[in-house]
C-alpha atoms as a PDB file:
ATOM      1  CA  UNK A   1     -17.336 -36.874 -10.836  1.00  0.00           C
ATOM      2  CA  UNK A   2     -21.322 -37.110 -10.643  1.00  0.00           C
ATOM      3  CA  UNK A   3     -23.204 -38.313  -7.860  1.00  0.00           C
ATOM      4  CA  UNK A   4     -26.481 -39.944  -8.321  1.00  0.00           C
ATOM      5  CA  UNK A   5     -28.749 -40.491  -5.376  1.00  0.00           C
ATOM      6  CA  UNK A   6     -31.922 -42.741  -6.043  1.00  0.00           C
ATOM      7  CA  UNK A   7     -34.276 -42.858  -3.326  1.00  0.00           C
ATOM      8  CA  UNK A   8     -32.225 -43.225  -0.503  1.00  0.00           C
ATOM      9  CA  UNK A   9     -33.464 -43.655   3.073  1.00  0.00           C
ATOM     10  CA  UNK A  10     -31.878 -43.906   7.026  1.00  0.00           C
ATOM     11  CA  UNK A  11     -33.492 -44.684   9.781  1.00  0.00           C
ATOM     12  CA  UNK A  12     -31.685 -44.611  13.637  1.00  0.00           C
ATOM     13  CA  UNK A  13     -34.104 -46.422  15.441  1.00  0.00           C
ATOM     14  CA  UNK A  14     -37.515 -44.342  15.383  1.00  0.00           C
ATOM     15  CA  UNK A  15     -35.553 -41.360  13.777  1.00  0.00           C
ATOM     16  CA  UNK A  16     -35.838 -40.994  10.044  1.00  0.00           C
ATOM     17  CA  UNK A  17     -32.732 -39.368   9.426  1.00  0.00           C
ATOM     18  CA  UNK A  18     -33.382 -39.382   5.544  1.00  0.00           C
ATOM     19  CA  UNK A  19     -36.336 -40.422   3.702  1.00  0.00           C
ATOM     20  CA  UNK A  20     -36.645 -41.643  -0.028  1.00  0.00           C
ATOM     21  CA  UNK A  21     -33.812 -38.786  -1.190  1.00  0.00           C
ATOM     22  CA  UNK A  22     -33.517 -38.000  -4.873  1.00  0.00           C
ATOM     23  CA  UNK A  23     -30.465 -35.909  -6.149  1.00  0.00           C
ATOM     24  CA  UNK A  24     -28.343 -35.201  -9.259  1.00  0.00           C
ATOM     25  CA  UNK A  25     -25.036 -33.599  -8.620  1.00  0.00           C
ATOM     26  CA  UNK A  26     -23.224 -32.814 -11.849  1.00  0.00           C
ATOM     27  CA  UNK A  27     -19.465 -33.356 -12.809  1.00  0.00           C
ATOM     28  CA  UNK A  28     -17.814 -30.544 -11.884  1.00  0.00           C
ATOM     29  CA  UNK A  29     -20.492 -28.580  -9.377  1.00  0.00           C
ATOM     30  CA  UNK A  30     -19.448 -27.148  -6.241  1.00  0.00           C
ATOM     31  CA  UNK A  31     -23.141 -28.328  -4.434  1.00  0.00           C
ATOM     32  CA  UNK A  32     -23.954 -26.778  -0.821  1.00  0.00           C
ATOM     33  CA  UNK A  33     -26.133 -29.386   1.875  1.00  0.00           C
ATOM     34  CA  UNK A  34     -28.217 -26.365   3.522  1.00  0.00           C
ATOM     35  CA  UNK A  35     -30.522 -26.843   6.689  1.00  0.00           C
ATOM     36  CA  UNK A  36     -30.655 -27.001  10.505  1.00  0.00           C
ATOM     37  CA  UNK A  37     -28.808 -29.304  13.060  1.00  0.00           C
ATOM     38  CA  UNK A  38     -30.482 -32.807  12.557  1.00  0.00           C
ATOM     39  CA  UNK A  39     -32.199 -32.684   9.050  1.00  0.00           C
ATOM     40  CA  UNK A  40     -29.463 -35.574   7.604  1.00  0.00           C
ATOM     41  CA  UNK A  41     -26.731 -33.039   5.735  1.00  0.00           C
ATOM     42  CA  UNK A  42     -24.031 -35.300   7.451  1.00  0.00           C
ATOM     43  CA  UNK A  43     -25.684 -38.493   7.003  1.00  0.00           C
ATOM     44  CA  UNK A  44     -26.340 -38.200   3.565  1.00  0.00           C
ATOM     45  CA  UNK A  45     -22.523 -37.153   2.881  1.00  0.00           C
ATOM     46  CA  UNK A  46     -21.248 -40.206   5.003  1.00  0.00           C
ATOM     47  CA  UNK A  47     -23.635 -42.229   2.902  1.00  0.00           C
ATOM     48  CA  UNK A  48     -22.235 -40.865  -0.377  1.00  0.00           C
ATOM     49  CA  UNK A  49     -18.527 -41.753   1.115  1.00  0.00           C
ATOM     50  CA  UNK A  50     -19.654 -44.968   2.173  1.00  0.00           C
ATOM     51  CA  UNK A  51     -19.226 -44.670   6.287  1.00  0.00           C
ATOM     52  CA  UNK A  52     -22.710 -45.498   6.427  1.00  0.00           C
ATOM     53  CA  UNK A  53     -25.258 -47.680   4.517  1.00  0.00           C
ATOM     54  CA  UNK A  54     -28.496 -46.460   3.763  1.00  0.00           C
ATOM     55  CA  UNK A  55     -31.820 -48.547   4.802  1.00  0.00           C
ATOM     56  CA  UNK A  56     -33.297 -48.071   1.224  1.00  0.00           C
ATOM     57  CA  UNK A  57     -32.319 -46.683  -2.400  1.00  0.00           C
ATOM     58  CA  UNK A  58     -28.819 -46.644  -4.092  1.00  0.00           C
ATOM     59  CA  UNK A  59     -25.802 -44.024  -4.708  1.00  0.00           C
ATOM     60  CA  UNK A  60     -23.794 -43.761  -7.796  1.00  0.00           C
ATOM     61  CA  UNK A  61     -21.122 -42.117  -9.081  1.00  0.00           C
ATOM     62  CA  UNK A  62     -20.006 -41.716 -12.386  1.00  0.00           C
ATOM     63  CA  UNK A  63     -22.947 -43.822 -13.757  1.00  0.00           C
ATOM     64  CA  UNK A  64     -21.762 -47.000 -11.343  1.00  0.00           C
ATOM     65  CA  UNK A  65     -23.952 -48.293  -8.471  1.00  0.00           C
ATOM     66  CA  UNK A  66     -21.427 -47.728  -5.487  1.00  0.00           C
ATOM     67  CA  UNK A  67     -24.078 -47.973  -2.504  1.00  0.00           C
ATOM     68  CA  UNK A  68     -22.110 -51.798  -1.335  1.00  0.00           C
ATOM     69  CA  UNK A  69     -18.698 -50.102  -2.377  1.00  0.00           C
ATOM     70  CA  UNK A  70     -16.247 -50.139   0.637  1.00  0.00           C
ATOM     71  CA  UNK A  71     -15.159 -46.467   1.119  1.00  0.00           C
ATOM     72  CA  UNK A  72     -11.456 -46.235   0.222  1.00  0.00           C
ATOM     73  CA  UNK A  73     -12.796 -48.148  -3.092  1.00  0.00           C
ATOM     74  CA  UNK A  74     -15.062 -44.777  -3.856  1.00  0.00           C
ATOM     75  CA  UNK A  75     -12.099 -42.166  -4.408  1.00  0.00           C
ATOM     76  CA  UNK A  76     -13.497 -39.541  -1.599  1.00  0.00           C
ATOM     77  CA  UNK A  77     -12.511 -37.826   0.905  1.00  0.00           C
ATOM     78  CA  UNK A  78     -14.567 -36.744   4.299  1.00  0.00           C
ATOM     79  CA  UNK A  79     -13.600 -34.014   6.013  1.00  0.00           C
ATOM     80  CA  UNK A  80     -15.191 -34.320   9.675  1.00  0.00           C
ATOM     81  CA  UNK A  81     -17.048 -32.427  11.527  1.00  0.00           C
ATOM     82  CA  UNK A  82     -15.534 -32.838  14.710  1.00  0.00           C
ATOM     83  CA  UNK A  83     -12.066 -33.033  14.078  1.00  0.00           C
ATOM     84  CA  UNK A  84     -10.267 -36.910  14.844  1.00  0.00           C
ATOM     85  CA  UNK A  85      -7.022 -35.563  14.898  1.00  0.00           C
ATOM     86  CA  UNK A  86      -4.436 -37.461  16.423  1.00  0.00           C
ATOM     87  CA  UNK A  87      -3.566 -35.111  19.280  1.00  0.00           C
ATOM     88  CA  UNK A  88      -0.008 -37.305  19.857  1.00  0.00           C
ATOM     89  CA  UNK A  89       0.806 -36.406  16.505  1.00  0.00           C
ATOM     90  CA  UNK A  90       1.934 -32.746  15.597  1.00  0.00           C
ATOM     91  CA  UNK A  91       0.375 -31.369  12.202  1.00  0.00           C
ATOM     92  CA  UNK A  92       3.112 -32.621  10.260  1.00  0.00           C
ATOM     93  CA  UNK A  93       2.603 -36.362  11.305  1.00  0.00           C
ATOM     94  CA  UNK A  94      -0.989 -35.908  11.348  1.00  0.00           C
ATOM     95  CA  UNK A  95      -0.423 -34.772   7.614  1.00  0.00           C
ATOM     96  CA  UNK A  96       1.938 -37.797   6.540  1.00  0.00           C
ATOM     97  CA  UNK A  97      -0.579 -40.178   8.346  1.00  0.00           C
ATOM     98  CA  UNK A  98      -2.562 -41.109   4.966  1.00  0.00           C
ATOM     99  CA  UNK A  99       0.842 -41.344   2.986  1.00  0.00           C
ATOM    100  CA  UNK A 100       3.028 -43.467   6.033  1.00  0.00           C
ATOM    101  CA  UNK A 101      -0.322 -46.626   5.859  1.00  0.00           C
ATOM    102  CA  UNK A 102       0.394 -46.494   2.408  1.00  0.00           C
ATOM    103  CA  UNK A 103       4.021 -47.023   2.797  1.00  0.00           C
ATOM    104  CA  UNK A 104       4.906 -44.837   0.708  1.00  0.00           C
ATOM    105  CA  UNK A 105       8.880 -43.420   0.497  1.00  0.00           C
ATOM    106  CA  UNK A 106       9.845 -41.381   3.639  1.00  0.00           C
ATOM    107  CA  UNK A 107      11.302 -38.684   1.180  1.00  0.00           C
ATOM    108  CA  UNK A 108       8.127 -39.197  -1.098  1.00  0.00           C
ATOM    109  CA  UNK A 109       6.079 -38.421   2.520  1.00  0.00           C
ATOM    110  CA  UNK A 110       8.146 -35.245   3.500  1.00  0.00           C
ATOM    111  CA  UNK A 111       8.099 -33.648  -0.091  1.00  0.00           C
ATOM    112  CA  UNK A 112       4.468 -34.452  -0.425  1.00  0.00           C
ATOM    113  CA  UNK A 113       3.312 -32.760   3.441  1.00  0.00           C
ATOM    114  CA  UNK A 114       5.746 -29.748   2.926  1.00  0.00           C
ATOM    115  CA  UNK A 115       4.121 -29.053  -0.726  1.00  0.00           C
ATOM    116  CA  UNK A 116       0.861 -29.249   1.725  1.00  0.00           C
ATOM    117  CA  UNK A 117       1.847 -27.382   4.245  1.00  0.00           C
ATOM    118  CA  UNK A 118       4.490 -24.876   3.260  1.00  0.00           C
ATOM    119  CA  UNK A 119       2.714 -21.674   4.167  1.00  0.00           C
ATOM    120  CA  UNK A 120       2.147 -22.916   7.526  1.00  0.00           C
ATOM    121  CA  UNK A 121       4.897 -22.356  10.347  1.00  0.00           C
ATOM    122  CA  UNK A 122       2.918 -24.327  12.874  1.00  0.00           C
ATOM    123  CA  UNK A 123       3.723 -27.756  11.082  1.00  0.00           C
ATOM    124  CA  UNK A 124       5.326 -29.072  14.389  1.00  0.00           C
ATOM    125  CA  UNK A 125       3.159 -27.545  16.759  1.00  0.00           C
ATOM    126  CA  UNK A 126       1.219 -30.056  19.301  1.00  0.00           C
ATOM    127  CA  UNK A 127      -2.441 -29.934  17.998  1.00  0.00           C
ATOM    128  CA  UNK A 128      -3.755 -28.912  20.732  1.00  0.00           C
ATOM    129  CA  UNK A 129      -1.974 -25.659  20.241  1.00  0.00           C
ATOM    130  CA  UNK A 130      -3.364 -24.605  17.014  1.00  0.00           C
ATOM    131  CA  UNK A 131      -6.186 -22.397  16.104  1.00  0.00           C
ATOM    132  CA  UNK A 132      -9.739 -23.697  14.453  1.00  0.00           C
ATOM    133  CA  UNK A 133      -8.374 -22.587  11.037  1.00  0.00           C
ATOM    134  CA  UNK A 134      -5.061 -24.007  11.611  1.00  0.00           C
ATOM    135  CA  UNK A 135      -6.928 -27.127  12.433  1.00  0.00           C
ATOM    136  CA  UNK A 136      -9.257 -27.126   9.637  1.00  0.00           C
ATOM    137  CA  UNK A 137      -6.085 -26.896   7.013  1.00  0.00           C
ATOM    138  CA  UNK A 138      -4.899 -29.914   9.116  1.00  0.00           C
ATOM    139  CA  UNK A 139      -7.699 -31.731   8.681  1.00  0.00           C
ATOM    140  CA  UNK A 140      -8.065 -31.112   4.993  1.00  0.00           C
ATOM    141  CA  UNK A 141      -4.813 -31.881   4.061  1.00  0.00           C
ATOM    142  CA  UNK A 142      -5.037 -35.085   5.859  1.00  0.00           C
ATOM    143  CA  UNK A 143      -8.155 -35.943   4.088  1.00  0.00           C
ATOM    144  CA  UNK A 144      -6.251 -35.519   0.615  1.00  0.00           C
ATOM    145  CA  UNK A 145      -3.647 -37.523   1.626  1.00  0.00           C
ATOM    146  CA  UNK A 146      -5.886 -40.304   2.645  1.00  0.00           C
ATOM    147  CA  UNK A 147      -7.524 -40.376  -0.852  1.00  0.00           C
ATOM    148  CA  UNK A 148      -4.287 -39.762  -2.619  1.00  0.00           C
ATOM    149  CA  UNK A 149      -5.342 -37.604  -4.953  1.00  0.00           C
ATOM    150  CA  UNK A 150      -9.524 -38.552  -5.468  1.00  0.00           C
ATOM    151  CA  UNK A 151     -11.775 -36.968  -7.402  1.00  0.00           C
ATOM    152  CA  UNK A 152     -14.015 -36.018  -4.693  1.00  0.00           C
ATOM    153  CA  UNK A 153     -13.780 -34.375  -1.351  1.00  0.00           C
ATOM    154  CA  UNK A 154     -16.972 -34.346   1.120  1.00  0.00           C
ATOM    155  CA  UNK A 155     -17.204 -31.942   3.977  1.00  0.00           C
ATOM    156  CA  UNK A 156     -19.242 -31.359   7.132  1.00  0.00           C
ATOM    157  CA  UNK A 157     -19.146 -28.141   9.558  1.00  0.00           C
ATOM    158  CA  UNK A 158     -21.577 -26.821  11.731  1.00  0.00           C
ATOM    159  CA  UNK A 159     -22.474 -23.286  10.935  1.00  0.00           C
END
């Protein structure tokens, strides 16, 4: 999948979050956002996954204008950087979350999160009782689910 970013701009108010960005990312590249807290790594990956609009400029992907596209209509996936687990959920209903909307097959669902999840034994373990990592393989399985298999995935973390 290739990403095309043309001039793209985001303002909050009186902050410029982003201003007239320009960037190429190639099919196939594994592409790292680099800079301190507040210089718009996040906001410019929420744009590219469509949770936000941008003021000015357009994103593309695959050679198609996508920058009015609704989100689930862009095939990626955002991994957060605050975590929105469901913390009434364990890890394995957390997991089958994306798959159970979709209404897909219960057996379909259980196959599909124990394939995900097989190495872990915490799969029915309250959230709130797992480790960062733990949480983090949560959250990215999750993420896949939701997509069901897209051709992009889109992550934020603080460092």
């Amino acid at each position: 999948m290739r990403i095309d970013l043309q001039g793209v701009s985001k303002r909050f108010g009186g902050f410029t979050a982003l201003e007239d960005v320009t960037l190429e990312v190639a099919e196939g590249s594994l592409t790292a956002l680099l800079g301190p807290s507040g210089s718009g790594k996040s906001t410019l990956l929420r744009i590219i996954a469509g949770l936000e609009a941008p003021d000015a400029g357009a994103v593309l992907i695959d050679g198609v204008e996508v920058t009015a596209a609704r989100p689930q209509d862009r095939g990626i996936g955002f991994v957060f950087q605050h975590y929105a687990a469901f913390t009434h959920m364990s890890v394995r209903e957390n997991v089958a979350f994306g798959l159970r909307i979709r209404k897909r097959p219960r057996e379909e669902v259980k196959e599909r999160v124990d394939e995900l999840l097989i190495a872990y034994v915490a799969m029915d373990e309250a959230i709130a009782r797992l480790s960062l990592e733990l949480r983090e393989v949560r959250e990215i399985s999750r993420v896949g689910e939701l997509v069901e298999h897209g051709d992009l995935d889109l992550g934020s973390r603080a460092t």
